[in-house]
N, C-alpha and C. Protein backbone atom coordinates (compact mmCIF):
# COMPACT_ATOMS: atom_id res chain seq x y z
N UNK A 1 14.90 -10.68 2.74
CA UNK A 1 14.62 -9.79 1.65
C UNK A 1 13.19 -9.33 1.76
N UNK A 2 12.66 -8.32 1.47
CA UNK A 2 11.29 -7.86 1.68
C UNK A 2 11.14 -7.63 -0.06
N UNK A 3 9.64 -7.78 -0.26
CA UNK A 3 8.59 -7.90 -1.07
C UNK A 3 7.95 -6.05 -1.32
N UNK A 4 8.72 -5.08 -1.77
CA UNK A 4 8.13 -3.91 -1.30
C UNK A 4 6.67 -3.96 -2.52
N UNK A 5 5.58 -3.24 -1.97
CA UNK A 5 4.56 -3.49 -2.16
C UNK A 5 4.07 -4.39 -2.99
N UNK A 6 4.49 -5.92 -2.18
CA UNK A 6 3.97 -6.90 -2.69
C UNK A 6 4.30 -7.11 -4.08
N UNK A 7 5.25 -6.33 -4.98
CA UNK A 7 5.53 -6.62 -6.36
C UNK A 7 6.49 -7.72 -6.49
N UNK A 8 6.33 -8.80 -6.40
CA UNK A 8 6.72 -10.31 -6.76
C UNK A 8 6.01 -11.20 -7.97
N UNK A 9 6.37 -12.40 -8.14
CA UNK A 9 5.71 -13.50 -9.24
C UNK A 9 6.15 -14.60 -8.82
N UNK A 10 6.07 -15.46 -9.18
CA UNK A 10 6.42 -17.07 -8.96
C UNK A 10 8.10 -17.10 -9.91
N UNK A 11 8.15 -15.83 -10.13
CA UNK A 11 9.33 -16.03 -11.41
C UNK A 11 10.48 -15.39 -10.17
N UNK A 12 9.93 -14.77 -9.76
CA UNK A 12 11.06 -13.86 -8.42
C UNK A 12 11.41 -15.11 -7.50
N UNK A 13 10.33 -15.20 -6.94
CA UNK A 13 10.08 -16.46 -5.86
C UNK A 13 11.39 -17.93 -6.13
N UNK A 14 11.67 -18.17 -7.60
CA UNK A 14 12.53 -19.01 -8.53
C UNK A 14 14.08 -18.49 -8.02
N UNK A 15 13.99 -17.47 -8.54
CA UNK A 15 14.94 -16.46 -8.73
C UNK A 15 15.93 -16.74 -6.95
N UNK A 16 15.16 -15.83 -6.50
CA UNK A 16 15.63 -16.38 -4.81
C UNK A 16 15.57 -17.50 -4.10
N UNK A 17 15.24 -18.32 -4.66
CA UNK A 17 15.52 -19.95 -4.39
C UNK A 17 16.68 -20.40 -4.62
N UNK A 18 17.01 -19.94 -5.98
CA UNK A 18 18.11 -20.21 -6.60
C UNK A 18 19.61 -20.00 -5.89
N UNK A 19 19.15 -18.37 -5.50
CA UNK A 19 19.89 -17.87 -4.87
C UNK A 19 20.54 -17.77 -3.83
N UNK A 20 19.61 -18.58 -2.72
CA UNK A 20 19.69 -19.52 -1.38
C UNK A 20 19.03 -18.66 -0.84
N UNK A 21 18.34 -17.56 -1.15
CA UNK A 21 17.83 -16.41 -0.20
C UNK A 21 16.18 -17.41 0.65
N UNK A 22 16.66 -17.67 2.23
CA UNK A 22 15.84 -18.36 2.81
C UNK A 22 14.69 -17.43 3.45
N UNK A 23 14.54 -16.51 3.20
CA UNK A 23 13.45 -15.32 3.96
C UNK A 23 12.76 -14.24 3.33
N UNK A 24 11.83 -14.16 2.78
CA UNK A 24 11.02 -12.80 2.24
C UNK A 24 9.99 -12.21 3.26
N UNK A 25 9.80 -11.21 3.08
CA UNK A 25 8.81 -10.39 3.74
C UNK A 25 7.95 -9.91 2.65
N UNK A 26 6.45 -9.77 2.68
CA UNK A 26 5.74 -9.18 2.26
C UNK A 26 5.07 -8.09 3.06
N UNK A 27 4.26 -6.99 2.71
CA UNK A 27 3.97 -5.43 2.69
C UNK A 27 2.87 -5.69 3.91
N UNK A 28 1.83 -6.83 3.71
CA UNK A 28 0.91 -6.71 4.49
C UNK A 28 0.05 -7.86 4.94
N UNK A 29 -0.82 -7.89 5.88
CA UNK A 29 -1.55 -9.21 6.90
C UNK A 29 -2.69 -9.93 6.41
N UNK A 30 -2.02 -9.60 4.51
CA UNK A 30 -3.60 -10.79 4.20
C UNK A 30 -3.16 -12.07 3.41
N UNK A 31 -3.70 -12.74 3.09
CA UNK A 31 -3.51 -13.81 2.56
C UNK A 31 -2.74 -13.80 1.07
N UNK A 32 -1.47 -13.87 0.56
CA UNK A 32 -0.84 -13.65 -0.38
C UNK A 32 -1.69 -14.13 -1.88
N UNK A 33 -2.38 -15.36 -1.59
CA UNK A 33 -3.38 -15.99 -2.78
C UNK A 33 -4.60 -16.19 -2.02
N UNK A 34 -5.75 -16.96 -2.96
CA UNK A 34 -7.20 -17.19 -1.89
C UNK A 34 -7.03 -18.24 -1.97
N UNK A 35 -7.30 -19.04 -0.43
CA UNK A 35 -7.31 -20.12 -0.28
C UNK A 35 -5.80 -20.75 0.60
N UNK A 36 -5.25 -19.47 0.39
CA UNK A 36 -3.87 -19.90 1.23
C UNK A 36 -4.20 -19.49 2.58
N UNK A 37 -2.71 -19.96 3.37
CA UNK A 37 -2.63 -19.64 4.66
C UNK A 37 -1.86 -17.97 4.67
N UNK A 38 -1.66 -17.30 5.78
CA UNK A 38 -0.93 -16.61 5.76
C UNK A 38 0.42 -16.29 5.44
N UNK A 39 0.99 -17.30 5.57
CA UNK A 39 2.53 -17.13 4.73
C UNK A 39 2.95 -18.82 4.64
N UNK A 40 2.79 -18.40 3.06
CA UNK A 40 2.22 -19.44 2.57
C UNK A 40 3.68 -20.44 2.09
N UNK A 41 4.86 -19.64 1.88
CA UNK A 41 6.50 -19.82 1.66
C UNK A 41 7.10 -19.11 3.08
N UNK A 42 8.22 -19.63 3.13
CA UNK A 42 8.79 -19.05 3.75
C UNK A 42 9.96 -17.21 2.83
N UNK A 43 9.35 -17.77 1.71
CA UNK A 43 9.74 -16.10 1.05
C UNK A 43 8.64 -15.12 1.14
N UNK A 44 7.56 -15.73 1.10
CA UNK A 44 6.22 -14.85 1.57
C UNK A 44 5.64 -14.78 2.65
N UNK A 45 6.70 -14.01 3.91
CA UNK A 45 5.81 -14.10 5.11
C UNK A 45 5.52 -12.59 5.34
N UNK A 46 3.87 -12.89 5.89
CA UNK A 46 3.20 -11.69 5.62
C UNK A 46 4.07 -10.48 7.11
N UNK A 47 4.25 -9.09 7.05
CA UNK A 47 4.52 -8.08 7.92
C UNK A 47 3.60 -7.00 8.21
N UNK A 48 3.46 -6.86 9.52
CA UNK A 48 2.63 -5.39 9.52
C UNK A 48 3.58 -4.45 9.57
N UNK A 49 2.82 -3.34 9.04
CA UNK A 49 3.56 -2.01 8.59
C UNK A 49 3.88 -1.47 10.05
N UNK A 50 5.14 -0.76 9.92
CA UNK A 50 5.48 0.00 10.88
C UNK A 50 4.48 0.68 11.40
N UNK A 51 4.05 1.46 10.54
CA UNK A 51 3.12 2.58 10.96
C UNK A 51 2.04 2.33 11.46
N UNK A 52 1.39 1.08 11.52
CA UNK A 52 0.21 0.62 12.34
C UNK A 52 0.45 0.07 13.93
N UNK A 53 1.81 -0.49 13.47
CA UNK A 53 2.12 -0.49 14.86
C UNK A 53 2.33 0.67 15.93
N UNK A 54 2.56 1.53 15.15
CA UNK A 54 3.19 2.94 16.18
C UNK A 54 1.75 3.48 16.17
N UNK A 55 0.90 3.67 15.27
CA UNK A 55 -0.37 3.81 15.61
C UNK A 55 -1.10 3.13 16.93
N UNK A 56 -1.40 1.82 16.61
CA UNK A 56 -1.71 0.90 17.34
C UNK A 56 -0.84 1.11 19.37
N UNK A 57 0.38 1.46 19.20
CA UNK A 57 1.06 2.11 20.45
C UNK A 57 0.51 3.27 20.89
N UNK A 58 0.30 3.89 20.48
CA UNK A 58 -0.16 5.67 20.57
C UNK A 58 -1.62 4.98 21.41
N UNK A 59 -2.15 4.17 20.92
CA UNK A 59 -3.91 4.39 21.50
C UNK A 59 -3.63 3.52 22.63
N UNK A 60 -2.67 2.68 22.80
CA UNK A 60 -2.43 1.69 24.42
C UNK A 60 -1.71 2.16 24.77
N UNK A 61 -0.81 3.22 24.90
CA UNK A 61 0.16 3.60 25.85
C UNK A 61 -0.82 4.15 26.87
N UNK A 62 0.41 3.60 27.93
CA UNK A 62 -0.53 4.21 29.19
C UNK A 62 0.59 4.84 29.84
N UNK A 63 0.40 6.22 30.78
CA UNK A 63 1.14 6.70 30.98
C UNK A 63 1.91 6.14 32.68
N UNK A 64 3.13 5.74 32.59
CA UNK A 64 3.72 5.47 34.19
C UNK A 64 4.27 6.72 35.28
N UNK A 65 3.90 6.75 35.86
CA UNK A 65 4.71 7.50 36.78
C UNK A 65 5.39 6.77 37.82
């Protein structure tokens, strides 16, 4: 299940526990609270955005012939 822009609570987090839902995604690569690790549940694991990645491709592609 993904986290779209990060709009969750500890009340959601309940919610999909409940539910057996074993996987969340969150929006982006920072630390969900301060003092945590990066994905800190396994319902809050942090994702990079598509679009940085295809960014991030565009400036290392190298061309093959």
């Amino acid at each position: 299940m993904a986290h779209p822009t990060n709009s969750y609570t500890a009340g959601t987090l309940d919610v999909l526990k409940r539910l057996g839902i074993r996987c969340g995604f969150r929006s982006n690569m920072v630390p969900a609270r301060a003092g945590e690790g990066l994905n800190p549940t396994p319902l809050e694991l942090a994702r990079q955005d598509h679009a940085n990645i295809m960014a991030q491709l565009a400036r290392t592609t190298v061309e093959v012939t």
